[in-house]
PDB file of N, CA and C in Angstrom:
ATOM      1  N   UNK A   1      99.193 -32.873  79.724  1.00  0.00           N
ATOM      2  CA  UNK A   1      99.849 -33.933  78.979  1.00  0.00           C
ATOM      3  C   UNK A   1      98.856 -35.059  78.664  1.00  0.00           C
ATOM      4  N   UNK A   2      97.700 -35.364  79.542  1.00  0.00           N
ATOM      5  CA  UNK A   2      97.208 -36.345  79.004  1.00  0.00           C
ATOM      6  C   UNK A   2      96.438 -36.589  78.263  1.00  0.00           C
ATOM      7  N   UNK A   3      95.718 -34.215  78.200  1.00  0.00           N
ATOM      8  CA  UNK A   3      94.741 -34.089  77.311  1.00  0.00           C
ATOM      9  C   UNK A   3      95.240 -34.594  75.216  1.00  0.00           C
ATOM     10  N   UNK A   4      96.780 -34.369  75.470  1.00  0.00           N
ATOM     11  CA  UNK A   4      97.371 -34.190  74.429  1.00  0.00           C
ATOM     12  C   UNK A   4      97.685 -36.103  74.083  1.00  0.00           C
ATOM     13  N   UNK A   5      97.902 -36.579  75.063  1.00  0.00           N
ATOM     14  CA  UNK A   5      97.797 -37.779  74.778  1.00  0.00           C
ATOM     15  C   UNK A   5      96.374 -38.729  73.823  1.00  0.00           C
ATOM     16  N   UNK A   6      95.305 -38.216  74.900  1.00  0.00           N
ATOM     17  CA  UNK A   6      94.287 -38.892  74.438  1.00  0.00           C
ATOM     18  C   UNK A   6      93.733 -38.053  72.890  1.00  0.00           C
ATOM     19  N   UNK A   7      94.293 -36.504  72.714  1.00  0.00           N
ATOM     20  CA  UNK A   7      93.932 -36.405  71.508  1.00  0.00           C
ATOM     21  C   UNK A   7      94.392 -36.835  70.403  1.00  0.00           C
ATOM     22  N   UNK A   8      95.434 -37.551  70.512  1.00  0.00           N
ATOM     23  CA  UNK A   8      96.677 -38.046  69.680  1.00  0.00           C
ATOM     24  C   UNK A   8      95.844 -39.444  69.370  1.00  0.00           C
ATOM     25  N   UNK A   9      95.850 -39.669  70.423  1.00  0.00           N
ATOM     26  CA  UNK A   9      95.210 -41.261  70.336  1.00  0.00           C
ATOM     27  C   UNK A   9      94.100 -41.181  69.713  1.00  0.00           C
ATOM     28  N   UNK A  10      92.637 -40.322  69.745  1.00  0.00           N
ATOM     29  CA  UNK A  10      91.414 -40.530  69.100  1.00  0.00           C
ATOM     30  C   UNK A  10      91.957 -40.138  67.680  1.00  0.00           C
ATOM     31  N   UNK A  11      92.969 -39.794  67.537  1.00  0.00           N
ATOM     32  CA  UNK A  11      93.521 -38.976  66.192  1.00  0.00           C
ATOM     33  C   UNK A  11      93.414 -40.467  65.136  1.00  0.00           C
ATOM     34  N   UNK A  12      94.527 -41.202  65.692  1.00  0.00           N
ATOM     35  CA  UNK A  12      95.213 -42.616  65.301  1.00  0.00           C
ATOM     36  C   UNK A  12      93.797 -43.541  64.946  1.00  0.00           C
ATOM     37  N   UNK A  13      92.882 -43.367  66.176  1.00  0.00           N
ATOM     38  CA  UNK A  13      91.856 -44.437  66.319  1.00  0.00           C
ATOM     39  C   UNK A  13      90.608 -43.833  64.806  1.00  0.00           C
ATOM     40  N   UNK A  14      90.689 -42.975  64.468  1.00  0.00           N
ATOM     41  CA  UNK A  14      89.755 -42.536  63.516  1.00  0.00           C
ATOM     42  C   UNK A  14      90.455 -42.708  62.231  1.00  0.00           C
ATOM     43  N   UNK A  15      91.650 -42.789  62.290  1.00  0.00           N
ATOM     44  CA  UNK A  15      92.886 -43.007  61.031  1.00  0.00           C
ATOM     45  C   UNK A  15      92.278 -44.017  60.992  1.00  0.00           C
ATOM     46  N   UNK A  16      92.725 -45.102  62.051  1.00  0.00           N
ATOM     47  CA  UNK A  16      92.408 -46.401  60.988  1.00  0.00           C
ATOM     48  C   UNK A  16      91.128 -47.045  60.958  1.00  0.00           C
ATOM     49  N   UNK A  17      90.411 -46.615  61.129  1.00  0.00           N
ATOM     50  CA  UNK A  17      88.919 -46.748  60.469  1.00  0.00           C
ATOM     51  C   UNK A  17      88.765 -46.295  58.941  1.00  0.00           C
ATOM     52  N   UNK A  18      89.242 -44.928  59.079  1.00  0.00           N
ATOM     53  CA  UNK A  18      89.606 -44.943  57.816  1.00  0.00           C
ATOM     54  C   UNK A  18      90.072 -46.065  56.099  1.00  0.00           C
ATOM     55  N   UNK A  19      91.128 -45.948  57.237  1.00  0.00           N
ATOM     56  CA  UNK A  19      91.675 -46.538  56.018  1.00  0.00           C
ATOM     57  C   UNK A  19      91.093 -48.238  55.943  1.00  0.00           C
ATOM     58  N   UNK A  20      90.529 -48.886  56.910  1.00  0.00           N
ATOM     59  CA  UNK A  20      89.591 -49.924  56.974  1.00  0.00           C
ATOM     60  C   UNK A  20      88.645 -49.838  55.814  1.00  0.00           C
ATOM     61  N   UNK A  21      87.846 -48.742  56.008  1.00  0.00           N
ATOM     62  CA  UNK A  21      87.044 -48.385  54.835  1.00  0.00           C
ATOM     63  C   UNK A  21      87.158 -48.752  53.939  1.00  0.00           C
ATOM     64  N   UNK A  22      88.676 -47.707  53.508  1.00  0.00           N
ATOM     65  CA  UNK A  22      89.240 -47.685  51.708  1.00  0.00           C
ATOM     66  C   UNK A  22      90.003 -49.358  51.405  1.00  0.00           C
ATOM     67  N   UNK A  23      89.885 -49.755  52.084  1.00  0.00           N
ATOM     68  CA  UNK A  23      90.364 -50.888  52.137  1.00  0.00           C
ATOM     69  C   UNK A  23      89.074 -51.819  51.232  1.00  0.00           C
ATOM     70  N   UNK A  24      88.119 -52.043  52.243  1.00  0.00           N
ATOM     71  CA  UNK A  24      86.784 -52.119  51.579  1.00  0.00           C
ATOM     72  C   UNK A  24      86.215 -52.131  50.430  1.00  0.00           C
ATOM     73  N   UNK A  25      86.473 -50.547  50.409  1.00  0.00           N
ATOM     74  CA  UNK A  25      85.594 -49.677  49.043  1.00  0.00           C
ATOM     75  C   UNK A  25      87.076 -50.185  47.815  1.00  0.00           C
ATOM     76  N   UNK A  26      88.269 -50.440  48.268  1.00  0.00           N
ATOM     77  CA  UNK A  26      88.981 -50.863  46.819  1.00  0.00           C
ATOM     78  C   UNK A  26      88.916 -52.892  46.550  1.00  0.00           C
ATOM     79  N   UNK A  27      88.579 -53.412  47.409  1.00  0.00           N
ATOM     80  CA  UNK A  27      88.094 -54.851  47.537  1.00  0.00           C
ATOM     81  C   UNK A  27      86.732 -54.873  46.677  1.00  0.00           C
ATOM     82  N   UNK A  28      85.756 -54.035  46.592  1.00  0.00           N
ATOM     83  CA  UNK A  28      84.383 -53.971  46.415  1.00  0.00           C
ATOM     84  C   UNK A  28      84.594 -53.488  44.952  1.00  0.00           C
ATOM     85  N   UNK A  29      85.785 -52.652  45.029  1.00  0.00           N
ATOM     86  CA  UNK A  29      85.872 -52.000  43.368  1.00  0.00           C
ATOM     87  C   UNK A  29      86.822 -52.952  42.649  1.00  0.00           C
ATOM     88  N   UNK A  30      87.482 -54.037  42.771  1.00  0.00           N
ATOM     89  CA  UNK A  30      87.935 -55.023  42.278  1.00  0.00           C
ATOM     90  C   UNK A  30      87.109 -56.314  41.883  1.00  0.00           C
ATOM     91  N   UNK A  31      85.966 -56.297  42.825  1.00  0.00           N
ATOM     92  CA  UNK A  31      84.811 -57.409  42.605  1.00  0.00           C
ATOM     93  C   UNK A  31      84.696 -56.766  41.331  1.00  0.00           C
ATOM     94  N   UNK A  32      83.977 -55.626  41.332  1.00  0.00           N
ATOM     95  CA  UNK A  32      83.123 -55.020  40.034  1.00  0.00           C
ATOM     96  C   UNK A  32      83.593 -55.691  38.854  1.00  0.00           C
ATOM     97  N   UNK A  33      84.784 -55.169  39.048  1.00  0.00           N
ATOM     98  CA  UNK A  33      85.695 -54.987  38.121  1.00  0.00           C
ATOM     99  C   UNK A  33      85.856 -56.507  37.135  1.00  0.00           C
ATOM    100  N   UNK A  34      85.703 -57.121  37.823  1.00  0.00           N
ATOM    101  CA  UNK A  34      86.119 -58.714  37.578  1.00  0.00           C
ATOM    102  C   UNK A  34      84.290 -59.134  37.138  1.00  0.00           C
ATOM    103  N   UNK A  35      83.295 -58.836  37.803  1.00  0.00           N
ATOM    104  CA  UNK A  35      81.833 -59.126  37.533  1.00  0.00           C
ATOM    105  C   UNK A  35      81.676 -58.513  36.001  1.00  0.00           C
ATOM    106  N   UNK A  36      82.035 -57.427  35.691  1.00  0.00           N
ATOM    107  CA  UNK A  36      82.180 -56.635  34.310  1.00  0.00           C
ATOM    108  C   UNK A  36      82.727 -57.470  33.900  1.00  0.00           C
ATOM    109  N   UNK A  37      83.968 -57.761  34.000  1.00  0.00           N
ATOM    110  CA  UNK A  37      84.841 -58.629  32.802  1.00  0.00           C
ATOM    111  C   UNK A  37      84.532 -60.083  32.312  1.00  0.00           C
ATOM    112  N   UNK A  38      83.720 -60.726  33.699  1.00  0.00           N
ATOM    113  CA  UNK A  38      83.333 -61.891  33.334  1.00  0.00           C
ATOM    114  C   UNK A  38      81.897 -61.927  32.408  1.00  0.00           C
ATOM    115  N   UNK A  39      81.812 -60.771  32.388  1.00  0.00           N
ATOM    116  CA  UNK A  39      79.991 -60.508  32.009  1.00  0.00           C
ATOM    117  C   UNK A  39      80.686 -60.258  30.712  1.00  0.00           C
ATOM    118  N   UNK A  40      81.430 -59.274  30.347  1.00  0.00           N
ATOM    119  CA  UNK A  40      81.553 -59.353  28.927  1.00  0.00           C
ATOM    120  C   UNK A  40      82.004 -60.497  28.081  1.00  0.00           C
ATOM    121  N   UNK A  41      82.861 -61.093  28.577  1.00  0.00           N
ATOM    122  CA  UNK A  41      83.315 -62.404  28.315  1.00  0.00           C
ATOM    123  C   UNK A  41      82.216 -63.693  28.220  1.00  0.00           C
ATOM    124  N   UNK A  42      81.680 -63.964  28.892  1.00  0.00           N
ATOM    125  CA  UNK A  42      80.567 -64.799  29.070  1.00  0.00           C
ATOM    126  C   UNK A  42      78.764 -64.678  28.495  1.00  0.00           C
ATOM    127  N   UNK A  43      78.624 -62.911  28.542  1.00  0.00           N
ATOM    128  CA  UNK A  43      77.808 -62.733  28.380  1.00  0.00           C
ATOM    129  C   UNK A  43      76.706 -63.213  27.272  1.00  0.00           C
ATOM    130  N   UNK A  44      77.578 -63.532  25.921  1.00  0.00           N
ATOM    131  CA  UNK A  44      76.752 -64.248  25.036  1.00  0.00           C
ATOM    132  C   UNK A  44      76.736 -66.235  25.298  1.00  0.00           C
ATOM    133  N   UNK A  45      77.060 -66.602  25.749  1.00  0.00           N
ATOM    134  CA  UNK A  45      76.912 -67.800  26.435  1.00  0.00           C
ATOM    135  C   UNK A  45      75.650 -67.922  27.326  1.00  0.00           C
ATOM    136  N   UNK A  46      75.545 -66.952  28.925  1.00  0.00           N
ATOM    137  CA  UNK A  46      74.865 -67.143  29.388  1.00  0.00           C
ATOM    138  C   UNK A  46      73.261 -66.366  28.983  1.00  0.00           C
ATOM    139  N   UNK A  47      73.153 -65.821  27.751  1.00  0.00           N
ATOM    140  CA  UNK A  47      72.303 -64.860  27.066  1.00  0.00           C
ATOM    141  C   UNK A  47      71.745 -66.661  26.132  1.00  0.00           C
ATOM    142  N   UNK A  48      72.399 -67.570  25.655  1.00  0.00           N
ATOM    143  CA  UNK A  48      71.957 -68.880  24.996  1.00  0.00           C
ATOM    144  C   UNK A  48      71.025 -69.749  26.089  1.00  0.00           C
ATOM    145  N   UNK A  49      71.832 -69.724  27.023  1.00  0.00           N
ATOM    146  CA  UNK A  49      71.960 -70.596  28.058  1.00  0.00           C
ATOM    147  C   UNK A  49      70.294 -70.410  28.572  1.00  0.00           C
ATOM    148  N   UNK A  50      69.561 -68.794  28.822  1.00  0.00           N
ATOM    149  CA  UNK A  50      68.721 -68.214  29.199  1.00  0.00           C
ATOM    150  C   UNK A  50      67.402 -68.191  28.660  1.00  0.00           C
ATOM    151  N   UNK A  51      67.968 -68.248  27.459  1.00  0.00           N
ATOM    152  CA  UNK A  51      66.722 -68.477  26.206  1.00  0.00           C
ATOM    153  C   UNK A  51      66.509 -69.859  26.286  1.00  0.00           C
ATOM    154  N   UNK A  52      67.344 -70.419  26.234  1.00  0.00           N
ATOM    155  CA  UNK A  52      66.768 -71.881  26.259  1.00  0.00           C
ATOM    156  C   UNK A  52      65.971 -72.381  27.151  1.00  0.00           C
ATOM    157  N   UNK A  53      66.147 -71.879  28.164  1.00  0.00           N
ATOM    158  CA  UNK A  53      65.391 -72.013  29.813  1.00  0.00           C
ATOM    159  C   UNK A  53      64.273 -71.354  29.131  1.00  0.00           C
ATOM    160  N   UNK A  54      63.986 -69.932  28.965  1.00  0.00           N
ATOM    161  CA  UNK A  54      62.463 -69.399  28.823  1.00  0.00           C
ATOM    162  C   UNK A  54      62.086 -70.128  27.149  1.00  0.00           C
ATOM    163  N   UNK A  55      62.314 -70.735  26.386  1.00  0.00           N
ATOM    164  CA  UNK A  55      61.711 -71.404  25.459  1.00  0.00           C
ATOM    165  C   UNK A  55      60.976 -72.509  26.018  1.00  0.00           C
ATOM    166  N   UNK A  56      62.054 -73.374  27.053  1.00  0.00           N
ATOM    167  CA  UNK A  56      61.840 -74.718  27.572  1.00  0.00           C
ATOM    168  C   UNK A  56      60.211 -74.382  28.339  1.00  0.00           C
ATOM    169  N   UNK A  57      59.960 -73.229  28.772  1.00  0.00           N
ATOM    170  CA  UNK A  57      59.254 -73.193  29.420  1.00  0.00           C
ATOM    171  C   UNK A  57      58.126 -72.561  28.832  1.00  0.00           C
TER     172      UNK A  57
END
């Protein structure tokens, strides 16, 4: 019984690592997601913004 216990348990304990992970990896894929959108949105702004700096210089 207790072998069946503790296999139950390392069972659970590797689950939620798991899903810790994907937790992660969909937080990390929402950054992107938002870094893309602000980049397209912005991108000719901070493309002015850039040139002006390497002219200035």
């Amino acid at each position: 019984m207790t072998y069946l216990m503790a296999l139950i348990s390392s069972y659970l304990h590797r689950d939620e690592e798991g899903q810790g992970l994907a937790e992660y990896a969909l937080i990390l894929a929402l950054i992107a997601i938002l870094a893309i959108i602000a980049l397209l949105f912005l991108g000719g702004q901070v493309k002015t913004i850039l040139s002006n700096v390497g002219n200035s210089i």
